[in-house]
Protein backbone atom coordinates (compact mmCIF):
# COMPACT_ATOMS: atom_id res chain seq x y z
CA UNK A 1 101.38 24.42 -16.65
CA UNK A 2 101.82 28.09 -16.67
CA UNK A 3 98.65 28.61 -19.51
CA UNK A 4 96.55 26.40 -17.04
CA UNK A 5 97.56 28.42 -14.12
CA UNK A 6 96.69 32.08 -16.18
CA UNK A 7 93.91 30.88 -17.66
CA UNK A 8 92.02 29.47 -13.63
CA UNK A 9 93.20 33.15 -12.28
CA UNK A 10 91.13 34.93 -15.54
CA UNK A 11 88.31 32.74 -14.83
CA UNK A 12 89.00 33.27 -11.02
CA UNK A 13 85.99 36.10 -11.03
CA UNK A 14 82.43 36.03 -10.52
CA UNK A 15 81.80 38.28 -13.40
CA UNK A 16 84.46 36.32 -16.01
CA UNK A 17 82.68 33.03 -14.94
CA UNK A 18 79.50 35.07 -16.02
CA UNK A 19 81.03 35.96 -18.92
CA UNK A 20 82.27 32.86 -20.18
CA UNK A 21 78.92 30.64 -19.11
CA UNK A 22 77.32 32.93 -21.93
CA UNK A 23 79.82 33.34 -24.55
CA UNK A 24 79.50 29.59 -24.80
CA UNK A 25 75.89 30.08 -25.94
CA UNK A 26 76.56 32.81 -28.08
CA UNK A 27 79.27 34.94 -29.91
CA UNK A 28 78.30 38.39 -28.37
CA UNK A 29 79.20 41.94 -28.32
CA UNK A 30 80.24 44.11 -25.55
CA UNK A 31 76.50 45.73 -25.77
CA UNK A 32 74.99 42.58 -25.53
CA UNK A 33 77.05 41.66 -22.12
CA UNK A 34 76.60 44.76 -20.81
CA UNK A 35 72.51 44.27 -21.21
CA UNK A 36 72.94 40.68 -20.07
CA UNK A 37 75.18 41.52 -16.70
CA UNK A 38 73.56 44.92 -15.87
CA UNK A 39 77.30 46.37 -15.75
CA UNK A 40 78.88 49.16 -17.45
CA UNK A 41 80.96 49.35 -20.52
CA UNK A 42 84.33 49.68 -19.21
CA UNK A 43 83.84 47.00 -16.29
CA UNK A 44 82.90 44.54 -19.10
CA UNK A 45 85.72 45.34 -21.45
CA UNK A 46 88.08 45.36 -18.89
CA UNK A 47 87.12 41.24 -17.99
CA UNK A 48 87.11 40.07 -21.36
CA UNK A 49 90.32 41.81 -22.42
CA UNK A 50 91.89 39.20 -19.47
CA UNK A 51 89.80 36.44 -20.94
CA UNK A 52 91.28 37.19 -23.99
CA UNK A 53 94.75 37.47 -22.83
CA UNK A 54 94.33 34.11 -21.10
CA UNK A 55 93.33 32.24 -24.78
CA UNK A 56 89.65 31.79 -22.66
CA UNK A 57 87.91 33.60 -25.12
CA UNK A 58 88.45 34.63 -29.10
CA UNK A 59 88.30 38.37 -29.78
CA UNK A 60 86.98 39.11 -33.49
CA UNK A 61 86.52 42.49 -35.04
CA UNK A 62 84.19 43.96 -37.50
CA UNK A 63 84.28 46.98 -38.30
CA UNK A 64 83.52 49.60 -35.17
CA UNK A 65 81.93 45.82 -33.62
CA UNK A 66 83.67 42.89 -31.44
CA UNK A 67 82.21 39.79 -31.48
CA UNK A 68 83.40 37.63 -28.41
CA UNK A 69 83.23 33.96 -28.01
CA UNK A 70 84.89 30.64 -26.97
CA UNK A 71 87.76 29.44 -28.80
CA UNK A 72 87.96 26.77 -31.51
CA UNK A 73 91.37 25.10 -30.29
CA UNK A 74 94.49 24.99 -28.11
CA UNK A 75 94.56 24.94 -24.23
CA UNK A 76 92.29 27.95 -23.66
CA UNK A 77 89.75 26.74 -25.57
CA UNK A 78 89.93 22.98 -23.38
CA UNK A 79 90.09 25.00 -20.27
CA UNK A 80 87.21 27.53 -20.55
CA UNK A 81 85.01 24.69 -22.00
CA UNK A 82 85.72 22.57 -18.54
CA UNK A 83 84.97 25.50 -17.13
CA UNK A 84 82.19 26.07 -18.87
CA UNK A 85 80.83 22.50 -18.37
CA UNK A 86 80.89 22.91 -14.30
CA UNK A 87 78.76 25.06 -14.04
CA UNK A 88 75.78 23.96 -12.22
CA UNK A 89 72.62 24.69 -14.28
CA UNK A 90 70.29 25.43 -11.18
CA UNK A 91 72.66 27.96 -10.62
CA UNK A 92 70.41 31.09 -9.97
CA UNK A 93 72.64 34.07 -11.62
CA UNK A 94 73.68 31.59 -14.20
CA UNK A 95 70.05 30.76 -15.32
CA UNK A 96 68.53 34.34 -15.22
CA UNK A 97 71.83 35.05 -17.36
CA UNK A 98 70.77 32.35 -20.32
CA UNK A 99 67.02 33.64 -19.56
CA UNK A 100 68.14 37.76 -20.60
CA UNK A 101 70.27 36.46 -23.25
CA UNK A 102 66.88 34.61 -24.99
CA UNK A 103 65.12 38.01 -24.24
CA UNK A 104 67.78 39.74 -25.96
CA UNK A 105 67.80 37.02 -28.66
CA UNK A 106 64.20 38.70 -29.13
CA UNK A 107 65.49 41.92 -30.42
CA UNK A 108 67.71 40.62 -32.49
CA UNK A 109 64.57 38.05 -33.95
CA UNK A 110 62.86 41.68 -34.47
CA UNK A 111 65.66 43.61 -36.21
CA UNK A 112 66.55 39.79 -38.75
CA UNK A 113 62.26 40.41 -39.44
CA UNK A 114 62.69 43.50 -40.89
CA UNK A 115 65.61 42.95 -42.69
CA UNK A 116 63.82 40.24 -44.78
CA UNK A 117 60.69 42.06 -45.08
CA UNK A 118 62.76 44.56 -46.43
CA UNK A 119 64.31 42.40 -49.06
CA UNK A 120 61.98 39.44 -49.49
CA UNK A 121 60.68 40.50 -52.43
CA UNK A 122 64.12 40.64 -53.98
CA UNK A 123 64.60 37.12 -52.59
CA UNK A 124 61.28 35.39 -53.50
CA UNK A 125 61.40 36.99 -56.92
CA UNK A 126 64.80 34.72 -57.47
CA UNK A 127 63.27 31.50 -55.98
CA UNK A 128 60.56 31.96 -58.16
CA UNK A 129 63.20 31.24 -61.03
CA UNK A 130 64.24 27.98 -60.54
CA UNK A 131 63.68 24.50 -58.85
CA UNK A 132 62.89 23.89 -55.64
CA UNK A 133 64.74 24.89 -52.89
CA UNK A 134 64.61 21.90 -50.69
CA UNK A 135 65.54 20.02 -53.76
CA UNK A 136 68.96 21.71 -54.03
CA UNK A 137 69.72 21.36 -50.47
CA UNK A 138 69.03 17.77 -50.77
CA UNK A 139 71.60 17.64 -53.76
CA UNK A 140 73.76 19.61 -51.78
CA UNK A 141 74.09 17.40 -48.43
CA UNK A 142 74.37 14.67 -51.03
CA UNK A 143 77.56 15.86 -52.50
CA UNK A 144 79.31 16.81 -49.26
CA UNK A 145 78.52 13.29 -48.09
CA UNK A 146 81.07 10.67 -49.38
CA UNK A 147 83.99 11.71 -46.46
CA UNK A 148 83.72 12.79 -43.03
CA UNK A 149 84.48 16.81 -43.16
CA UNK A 150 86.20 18.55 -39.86
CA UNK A 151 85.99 21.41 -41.23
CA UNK A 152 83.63 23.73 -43.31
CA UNK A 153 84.07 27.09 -44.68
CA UNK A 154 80.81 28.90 -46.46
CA UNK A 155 81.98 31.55 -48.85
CA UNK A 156 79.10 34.29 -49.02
CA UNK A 157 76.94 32.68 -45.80
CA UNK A 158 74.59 35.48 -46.40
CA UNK A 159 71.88 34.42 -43.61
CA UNK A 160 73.59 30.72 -43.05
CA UNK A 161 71.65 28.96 -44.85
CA UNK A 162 74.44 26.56 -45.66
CA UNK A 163 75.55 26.36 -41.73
CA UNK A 164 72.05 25.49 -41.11
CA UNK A 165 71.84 22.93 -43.87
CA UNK A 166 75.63 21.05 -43.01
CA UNK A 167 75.65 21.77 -38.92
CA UNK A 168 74.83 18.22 -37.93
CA UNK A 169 77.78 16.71 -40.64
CA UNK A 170 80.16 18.89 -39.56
CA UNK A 171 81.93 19.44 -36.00
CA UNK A 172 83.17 22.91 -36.96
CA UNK A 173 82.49 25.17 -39.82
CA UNK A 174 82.94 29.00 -40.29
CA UNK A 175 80.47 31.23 -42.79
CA UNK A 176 81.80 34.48 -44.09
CA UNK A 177 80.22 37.49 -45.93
CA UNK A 178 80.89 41.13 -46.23
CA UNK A 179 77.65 42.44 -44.99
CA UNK A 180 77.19 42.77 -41.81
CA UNK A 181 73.65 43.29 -41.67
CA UNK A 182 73.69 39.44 -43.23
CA UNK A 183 75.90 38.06 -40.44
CA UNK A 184 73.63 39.58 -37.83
CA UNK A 185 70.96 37.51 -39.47
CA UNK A 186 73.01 34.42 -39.46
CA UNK A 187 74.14 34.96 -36.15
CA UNK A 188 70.27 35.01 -34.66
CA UNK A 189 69.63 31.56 -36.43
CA UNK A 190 72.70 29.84 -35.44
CA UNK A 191 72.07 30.87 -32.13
CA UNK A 192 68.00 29.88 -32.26
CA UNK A 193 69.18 26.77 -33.68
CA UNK A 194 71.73 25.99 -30.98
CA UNK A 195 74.68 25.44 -33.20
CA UNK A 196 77.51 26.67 -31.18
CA UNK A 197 80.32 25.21 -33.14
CA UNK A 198 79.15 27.23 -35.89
CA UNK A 199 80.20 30.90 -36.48
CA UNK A 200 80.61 34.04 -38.71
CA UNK A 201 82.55 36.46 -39.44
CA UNK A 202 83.18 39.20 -41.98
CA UNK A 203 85.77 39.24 -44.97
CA UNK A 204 85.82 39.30 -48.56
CA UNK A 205 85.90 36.37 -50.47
CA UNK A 206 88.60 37.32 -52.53
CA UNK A 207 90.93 38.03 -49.70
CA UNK A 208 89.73 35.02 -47.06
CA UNK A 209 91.57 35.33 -43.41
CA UNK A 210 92.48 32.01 -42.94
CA UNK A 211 95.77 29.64 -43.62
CA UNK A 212 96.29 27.65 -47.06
CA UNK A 213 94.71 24.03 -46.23
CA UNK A 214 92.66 24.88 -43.42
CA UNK A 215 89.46 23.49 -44.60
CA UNK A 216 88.30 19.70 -45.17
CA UNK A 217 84.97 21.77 -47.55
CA UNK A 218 84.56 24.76 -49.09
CA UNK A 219 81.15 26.28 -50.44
CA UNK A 220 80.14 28.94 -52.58
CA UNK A 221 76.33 28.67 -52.78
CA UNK A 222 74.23 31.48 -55.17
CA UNK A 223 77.19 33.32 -55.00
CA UNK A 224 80.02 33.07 -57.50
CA UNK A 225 77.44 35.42 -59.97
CA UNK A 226 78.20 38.63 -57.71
CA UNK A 227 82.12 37.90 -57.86
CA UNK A 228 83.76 40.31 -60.64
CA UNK A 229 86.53 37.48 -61.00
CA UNK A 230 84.59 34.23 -60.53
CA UNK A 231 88.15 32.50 -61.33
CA UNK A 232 90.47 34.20 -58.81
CA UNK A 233 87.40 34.06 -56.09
CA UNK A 234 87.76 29.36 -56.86
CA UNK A 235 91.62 29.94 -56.78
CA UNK A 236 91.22 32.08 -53.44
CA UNK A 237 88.77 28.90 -52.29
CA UNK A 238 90.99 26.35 -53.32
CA UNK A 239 94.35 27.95 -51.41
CA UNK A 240 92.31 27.08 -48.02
CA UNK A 241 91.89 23.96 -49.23
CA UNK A 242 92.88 21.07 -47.56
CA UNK A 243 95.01 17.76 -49.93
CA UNK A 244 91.87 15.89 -50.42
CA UNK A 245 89.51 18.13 -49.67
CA UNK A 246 86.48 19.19 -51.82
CA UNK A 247 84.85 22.61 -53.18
CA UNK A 248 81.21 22.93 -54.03
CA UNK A 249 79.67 25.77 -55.98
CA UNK A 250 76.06 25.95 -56.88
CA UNK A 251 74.97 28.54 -59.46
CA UNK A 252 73.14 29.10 -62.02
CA UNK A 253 73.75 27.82 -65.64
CA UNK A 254 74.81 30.54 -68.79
CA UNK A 255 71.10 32.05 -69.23
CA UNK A 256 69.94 35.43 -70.68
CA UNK A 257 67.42 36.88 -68.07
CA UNK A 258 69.42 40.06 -68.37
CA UNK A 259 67.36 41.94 -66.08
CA UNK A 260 69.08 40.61 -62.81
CA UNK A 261 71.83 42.30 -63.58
CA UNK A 262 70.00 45.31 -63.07
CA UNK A 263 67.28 44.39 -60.90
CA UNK A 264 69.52 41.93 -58.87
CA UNK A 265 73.06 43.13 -59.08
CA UNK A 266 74.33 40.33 -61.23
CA UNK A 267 77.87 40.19 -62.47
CA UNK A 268 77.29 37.43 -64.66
CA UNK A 269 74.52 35.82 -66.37
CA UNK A 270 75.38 32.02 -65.04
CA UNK A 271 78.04 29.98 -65.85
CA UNK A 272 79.30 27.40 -68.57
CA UNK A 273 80.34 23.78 -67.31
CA UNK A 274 83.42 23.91 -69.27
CA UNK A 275 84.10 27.67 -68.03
CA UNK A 276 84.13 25.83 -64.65
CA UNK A 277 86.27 23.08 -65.28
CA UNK A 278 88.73 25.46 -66.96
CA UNK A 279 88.94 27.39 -63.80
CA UNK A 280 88.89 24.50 -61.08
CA UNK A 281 91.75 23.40 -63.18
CA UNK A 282 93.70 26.74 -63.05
CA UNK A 283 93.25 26.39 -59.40
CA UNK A 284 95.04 22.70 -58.78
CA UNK A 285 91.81 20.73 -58.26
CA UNK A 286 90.08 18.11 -59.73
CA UNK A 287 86.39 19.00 -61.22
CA UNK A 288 83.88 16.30 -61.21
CA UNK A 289 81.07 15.60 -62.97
CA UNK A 290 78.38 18.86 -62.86
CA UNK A 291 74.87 18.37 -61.56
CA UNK A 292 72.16 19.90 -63.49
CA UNK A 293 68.64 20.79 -61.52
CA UNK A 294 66.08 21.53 -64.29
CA UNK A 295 62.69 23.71 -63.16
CA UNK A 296 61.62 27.43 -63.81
CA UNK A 297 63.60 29.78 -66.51
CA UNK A 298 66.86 29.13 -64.39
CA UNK A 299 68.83 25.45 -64.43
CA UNK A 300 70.65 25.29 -61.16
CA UNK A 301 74.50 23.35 -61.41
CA UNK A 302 75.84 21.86 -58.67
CA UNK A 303 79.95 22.27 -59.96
CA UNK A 304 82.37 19.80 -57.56
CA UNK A 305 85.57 19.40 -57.79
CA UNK A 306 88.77 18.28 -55.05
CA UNK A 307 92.40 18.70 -54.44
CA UNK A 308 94.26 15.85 -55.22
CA UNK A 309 95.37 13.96 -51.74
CA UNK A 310 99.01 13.68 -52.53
CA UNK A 311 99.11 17.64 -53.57
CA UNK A 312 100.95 18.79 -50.28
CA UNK A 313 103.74 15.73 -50.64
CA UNK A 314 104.08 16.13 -53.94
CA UNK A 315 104.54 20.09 -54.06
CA UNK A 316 106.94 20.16 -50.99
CA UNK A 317 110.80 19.37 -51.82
CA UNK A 318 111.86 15.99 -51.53
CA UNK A 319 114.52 15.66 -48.38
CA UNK A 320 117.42 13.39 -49.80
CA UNK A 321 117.15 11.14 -46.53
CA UNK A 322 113.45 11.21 -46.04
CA UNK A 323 112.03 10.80 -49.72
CA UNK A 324 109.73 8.02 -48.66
CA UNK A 325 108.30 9.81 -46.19
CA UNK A 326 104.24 10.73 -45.47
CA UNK A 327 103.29 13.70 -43.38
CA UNK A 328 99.87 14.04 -42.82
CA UNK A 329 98.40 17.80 -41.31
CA UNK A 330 96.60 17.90 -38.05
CA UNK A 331 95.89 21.48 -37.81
CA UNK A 332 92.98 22.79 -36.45
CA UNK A 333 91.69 25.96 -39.09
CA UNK A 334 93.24 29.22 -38.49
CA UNK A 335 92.13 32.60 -39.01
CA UNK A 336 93.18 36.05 -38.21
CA UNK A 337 91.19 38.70 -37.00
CA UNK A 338 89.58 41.09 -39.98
């Protein structure tokens, strides 16, 4: 009762109701409220620190930057969606809010354009290497299709390519990457492409911010050949992994184009399929069976593996009344602020 009654007096504001109606459309910065609303800096901290406070909104940092948006889970989250949902759309301060938030979106359309003129060379050089793209999406979506998934994590989201590609098989998923300039991108297409239950945030894959066995799927797509320890960067995967649930990385195969590693920042020069296996193994899970897409000077693998279902019962002591028991986890994914 009492988190129902704090979190109606937060939203109790014209401004905060402002506030919210937008967040729900779009993890945003205090800048980008501020140009939205027309108010000043301190007025708009001051609201969202009480939506925060109330659990109405989720407070992330990065860096000098906070990114503010709705919640994933628990009351606050119900409550500002309600919220949220009754709000009348002919609204008139409402709808010229959502229209300057898709002018702003413009700006940030400009500044993602000129980061990938910048680097589409780099990017278009790599392509250039292998198969088709399109055909290791497909491959892709096929292998994180034989269980329903809650929960995604992308490891290395880069421009969310992967969120993109998975947003309509999963209800939640989180990408994460270390550049910032990357998750602005990402941010801009989730956002053109309406996918609010997907977000971003920044951390380093070899330290993620989240709980062991908070994800139903874990990716690591083009990404595991920039790691300096490829096998503690799986173990680090595997730790959020849910009992049951499956990891995906898709790489490149052992090759000797050793000119990436200077032109492209390669660590390593692809991987074996037994190198794999060794490691997935290391890490608790079960490797299947590697897919192999042929095409260009580069073979891209498709390396699967899960985490045995009965890991959690069978690592947790046995209770000398309760040995027969099952516990099952519930347990939305949780992450702490980087």
């Amino acid at each position: 009762m009492d988190d129902i009654l704090k979190g109606l007096r937060a939203a109790a504001e014209p401004t905060r109701l402002r506030i919210l109606g937008l967040c729900a459309h779009a993890e945003l910065t205090v800048s980008d409220l501020c140009d939205v609303l027309g108010q000043s800096q301190p007025r708009i901290s001051r609201h969202l620190k009480l939506l925060v406070e109330a659990n109405l909104l989720q407070r992330n940092q990065e860096g000098p930057w906070a990114w503010y948006r709705l919640p994933e889970g628990g009351a606050g989250s119900e409550i500002a969606r309600l919220i949220v949902d009754l709000l009348p759309p002919e609204d008139r301060r409402h709808s010229m809010d959502l229209e300057r938030l898709e002018s702003i979106s413009e700006g940030w359309a400009t500044r993602v354009a000129d980061y990938f003129r910048q680097h589409a060379g780099d990017w278009e050089h790599i392509r250039a290497l292998h198969t088709d793209q399109e055909r290791v999406d497909k491959e892709l979506m096929a292998a994180l299709s034989g269980r329903p998934i809650a929960s995604l994590l992308d490891i290395g989201t880069g421009a969310g390519h992967v969120l993109l590609l998975l947003a309509a098989q999963v209800p939640a998923a989180i990408g994460i990457d270390r550049s910032r300039e990357m998750l602005q991108v990402a941010r801009h297409n989730l956002f053109r492409a309406g996918h609010r239950h997907c977000q971003v945030r920044q951390a380093d894959m070899m330290t993620l911010p989240f709980d062991k066995e908070s994800f139903d799927a874990v990716t690591l797509n083009m990404v595991l050949h920039f790691a300096d320890r490829p096998d503690a960067v799986l173990g680090e995967a595997a730790r959020v992994l849910r009992p049951g649930g499956q990891l995906v990385v898709v790489d490149f195969a052992t090759h000797e184009l050793v000119a990436l590693r200077e032109e492209q920042a390669h660590r390593w020069l692809g991987f074996g399929d037994s190198q794999i296996a060794d490691w997935y193994r290391k890490a608790g899970l079960v490797p299947s069976r590697p897919r192999h897409l042929t095409g260009g000077e580069l073979t891209v693998v498709l390396w699967s593996a899960r985490r045995p279902a009965n890991d959690a019962i069978a690592s947790a002591p046995a209770s000398p009344r309760k040995r027969n028991a099952k516990t099952t986890k519930t347990a939305a994914p949780k992450g702490r602020s980087a």
